[in-house]
C-alpha atoms as a PDB file:
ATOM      1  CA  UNK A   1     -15.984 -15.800   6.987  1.00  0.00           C
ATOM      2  CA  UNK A   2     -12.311 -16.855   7.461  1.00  0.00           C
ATOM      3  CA  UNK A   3     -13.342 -20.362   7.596  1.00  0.00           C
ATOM      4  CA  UNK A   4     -15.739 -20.160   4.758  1.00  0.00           C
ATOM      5  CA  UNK A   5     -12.359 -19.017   2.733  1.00  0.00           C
ATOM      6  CA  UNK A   6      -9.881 -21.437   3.904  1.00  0.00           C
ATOM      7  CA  UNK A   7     -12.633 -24.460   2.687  1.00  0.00           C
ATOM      8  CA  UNK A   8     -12.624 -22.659  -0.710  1.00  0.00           C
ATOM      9  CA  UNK A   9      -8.812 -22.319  -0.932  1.00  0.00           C
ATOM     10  CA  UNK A  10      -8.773 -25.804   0.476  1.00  0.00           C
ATOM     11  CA  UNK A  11     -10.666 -27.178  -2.352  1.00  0.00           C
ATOM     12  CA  UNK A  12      -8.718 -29.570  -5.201  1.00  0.00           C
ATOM     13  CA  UNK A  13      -9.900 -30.118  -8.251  1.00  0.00           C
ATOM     14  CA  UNK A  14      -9.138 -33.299  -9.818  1.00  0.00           C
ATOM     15  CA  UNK A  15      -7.586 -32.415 -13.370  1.00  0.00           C
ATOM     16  CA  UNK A  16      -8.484 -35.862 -14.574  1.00  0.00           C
ATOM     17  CA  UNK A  17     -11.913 -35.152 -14.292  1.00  0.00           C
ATOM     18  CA  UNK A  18     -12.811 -31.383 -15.360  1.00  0.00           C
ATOM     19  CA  UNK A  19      -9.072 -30.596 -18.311  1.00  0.00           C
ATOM     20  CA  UNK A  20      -8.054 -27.560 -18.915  1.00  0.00           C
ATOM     21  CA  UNK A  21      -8.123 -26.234 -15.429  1.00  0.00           C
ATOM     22  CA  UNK A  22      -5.533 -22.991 -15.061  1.00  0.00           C
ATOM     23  CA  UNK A  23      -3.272 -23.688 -12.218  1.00  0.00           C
ATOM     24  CA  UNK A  24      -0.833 -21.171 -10.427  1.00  0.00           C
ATOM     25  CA  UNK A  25       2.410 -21.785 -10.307  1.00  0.00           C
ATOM     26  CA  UNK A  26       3.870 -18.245  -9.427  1.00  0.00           C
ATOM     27  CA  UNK A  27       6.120 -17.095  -6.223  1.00  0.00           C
ATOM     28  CA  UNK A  28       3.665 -15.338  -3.596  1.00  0.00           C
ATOM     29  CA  UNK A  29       6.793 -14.162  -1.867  1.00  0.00           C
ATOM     30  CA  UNK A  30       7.247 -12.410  -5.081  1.00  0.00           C
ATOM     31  CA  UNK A  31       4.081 -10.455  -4.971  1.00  0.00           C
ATOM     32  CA  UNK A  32       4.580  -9.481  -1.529  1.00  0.00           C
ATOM     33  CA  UNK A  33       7.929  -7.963  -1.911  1.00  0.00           C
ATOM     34  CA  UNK A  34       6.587  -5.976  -5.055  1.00  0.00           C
ATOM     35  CA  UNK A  35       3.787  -4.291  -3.026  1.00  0.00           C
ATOM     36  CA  UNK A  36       6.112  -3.909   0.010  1.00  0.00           C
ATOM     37  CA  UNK A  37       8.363  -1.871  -2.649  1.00  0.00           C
ATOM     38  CA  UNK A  38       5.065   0.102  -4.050  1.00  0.00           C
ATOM     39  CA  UNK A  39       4.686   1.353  -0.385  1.00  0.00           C
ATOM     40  CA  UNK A  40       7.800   2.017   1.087  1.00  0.00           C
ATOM     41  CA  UNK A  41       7.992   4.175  -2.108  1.00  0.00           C
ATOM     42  CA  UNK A  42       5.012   5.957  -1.705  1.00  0.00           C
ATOM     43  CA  UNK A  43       5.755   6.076   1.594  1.00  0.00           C
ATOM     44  CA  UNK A  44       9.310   8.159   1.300  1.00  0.00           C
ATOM     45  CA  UNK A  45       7.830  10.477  -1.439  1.00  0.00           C
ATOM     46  CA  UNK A  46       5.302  11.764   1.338  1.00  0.00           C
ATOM     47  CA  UNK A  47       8.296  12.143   4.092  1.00  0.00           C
ATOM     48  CA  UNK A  48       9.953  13.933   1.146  1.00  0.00           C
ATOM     49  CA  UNK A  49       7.361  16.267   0.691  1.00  0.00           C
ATOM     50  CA  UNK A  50       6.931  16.777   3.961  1.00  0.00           C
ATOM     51  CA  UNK A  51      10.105  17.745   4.289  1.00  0.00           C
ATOM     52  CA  UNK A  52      10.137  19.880   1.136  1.00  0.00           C
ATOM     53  CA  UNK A  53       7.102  21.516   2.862  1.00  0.00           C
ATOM     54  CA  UNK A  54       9.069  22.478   5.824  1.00  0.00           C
ATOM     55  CA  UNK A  55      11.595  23.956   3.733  1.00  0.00           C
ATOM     56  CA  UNK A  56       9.228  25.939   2.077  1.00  0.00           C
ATOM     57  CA  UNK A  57       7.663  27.486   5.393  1.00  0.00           C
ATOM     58  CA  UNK A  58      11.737  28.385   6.558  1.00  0.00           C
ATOM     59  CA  UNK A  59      11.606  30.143   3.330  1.00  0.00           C
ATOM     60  CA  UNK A  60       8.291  31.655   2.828  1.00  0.00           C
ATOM     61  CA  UNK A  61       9.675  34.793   4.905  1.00  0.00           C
ATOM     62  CA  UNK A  62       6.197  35.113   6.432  1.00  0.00           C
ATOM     63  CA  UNK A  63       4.420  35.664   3.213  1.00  0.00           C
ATOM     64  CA  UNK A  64       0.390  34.334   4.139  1.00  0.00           C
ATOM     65  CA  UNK A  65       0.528  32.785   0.270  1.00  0.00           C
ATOM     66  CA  UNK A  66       3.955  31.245   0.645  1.00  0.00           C
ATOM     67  CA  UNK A  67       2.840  29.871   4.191  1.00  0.00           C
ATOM     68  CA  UNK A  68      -1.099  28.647   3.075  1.00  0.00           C
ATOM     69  CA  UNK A  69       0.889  27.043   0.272  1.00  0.00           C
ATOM     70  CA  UNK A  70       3.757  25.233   2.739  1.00  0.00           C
ATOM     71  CA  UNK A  71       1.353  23.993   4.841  1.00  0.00           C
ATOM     72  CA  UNK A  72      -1.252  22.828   2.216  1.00  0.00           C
ATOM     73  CA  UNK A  73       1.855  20.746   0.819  1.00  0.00           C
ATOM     74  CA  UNK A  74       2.598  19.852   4.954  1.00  0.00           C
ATOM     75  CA  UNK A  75      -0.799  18.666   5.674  1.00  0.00           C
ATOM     76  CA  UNK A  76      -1.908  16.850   2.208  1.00  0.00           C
ATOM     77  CA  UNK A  77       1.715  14.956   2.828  1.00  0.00           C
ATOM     78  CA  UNK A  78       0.543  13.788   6.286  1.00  0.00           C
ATOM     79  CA  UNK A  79      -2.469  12.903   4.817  1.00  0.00           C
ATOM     80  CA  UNK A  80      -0.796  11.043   2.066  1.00  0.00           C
ATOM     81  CA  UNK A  81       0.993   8.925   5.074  1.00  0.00           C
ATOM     82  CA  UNK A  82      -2.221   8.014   6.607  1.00  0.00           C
ATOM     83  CA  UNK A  83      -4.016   6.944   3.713  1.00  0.00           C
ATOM     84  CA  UNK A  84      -0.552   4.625   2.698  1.00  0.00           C
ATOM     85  CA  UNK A  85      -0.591   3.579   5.853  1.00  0.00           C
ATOM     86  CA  UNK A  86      -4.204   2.208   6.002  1.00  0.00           C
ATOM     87  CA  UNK A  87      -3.300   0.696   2.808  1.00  0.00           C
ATOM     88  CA  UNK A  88      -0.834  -1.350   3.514  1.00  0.00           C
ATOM     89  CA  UNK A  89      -2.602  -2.546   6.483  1.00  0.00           C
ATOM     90  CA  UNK A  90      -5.501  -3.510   4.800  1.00  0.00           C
ATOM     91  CA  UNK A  91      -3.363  -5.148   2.019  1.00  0.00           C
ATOM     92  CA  UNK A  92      -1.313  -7.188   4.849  1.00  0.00           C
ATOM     93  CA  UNK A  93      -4.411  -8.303   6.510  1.00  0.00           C
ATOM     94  CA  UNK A  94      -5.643  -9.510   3.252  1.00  0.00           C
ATOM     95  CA  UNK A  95      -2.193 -11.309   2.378  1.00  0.00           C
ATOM     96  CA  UNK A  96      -2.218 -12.639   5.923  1.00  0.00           C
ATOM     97  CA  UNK A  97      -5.987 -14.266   5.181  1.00  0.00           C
ATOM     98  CA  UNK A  98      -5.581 -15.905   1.827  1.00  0.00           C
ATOM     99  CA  UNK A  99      -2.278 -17.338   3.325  1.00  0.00           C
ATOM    100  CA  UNK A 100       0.615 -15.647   1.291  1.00  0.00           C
END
């Protein structure tokens, strides 16, 4: 499959013979730092909840609502992190293949 892709992207077209052929001219570097951003922001807001969730479990004074509800926020948070996670290797591996 990899191969199959890199004779696509390999492929010229001759804009002589077919006009009006879009061409990209943009920064992949660019693209790259912009998702890395999206990420590592995502990425801090689920430590952050985690970390609010701990506070709120300190706090809860060993309520069962104000616990159920710390560590609902602790566990969806960790879940959060996993799912980014996969993301962004799935988006790095795809990066990596079409060669930015």
């Amino acid at each position: 499959m990899k191969d199959i892709l890199t004779i696509i992207a390999g492929l010229q077209i001759d804009p002589k013979l077919v006009p009006n052929v879009p061409t990209v001219s943009g920064d992949q570097g660019a693209l790259t730092d912009f998702v890395n951003a999206v990420f590592f922001v995502a990425g801090f807001m689920c430590v952050l909840f985690v970390i609010l969730g701990a506070f709120r479990y300190v706090i809860s004074e060993g309520r069962s609502e104000n616990v159920s509800q710390a560590k609902g926020t602790i566990f969806y948070a960790v879940i959060g992190l996993v799912v980014i996670s996969l993301a962004f290797t799935i988006v790095q591996i795809i990066i990596n293949i079409a060669g930015g």
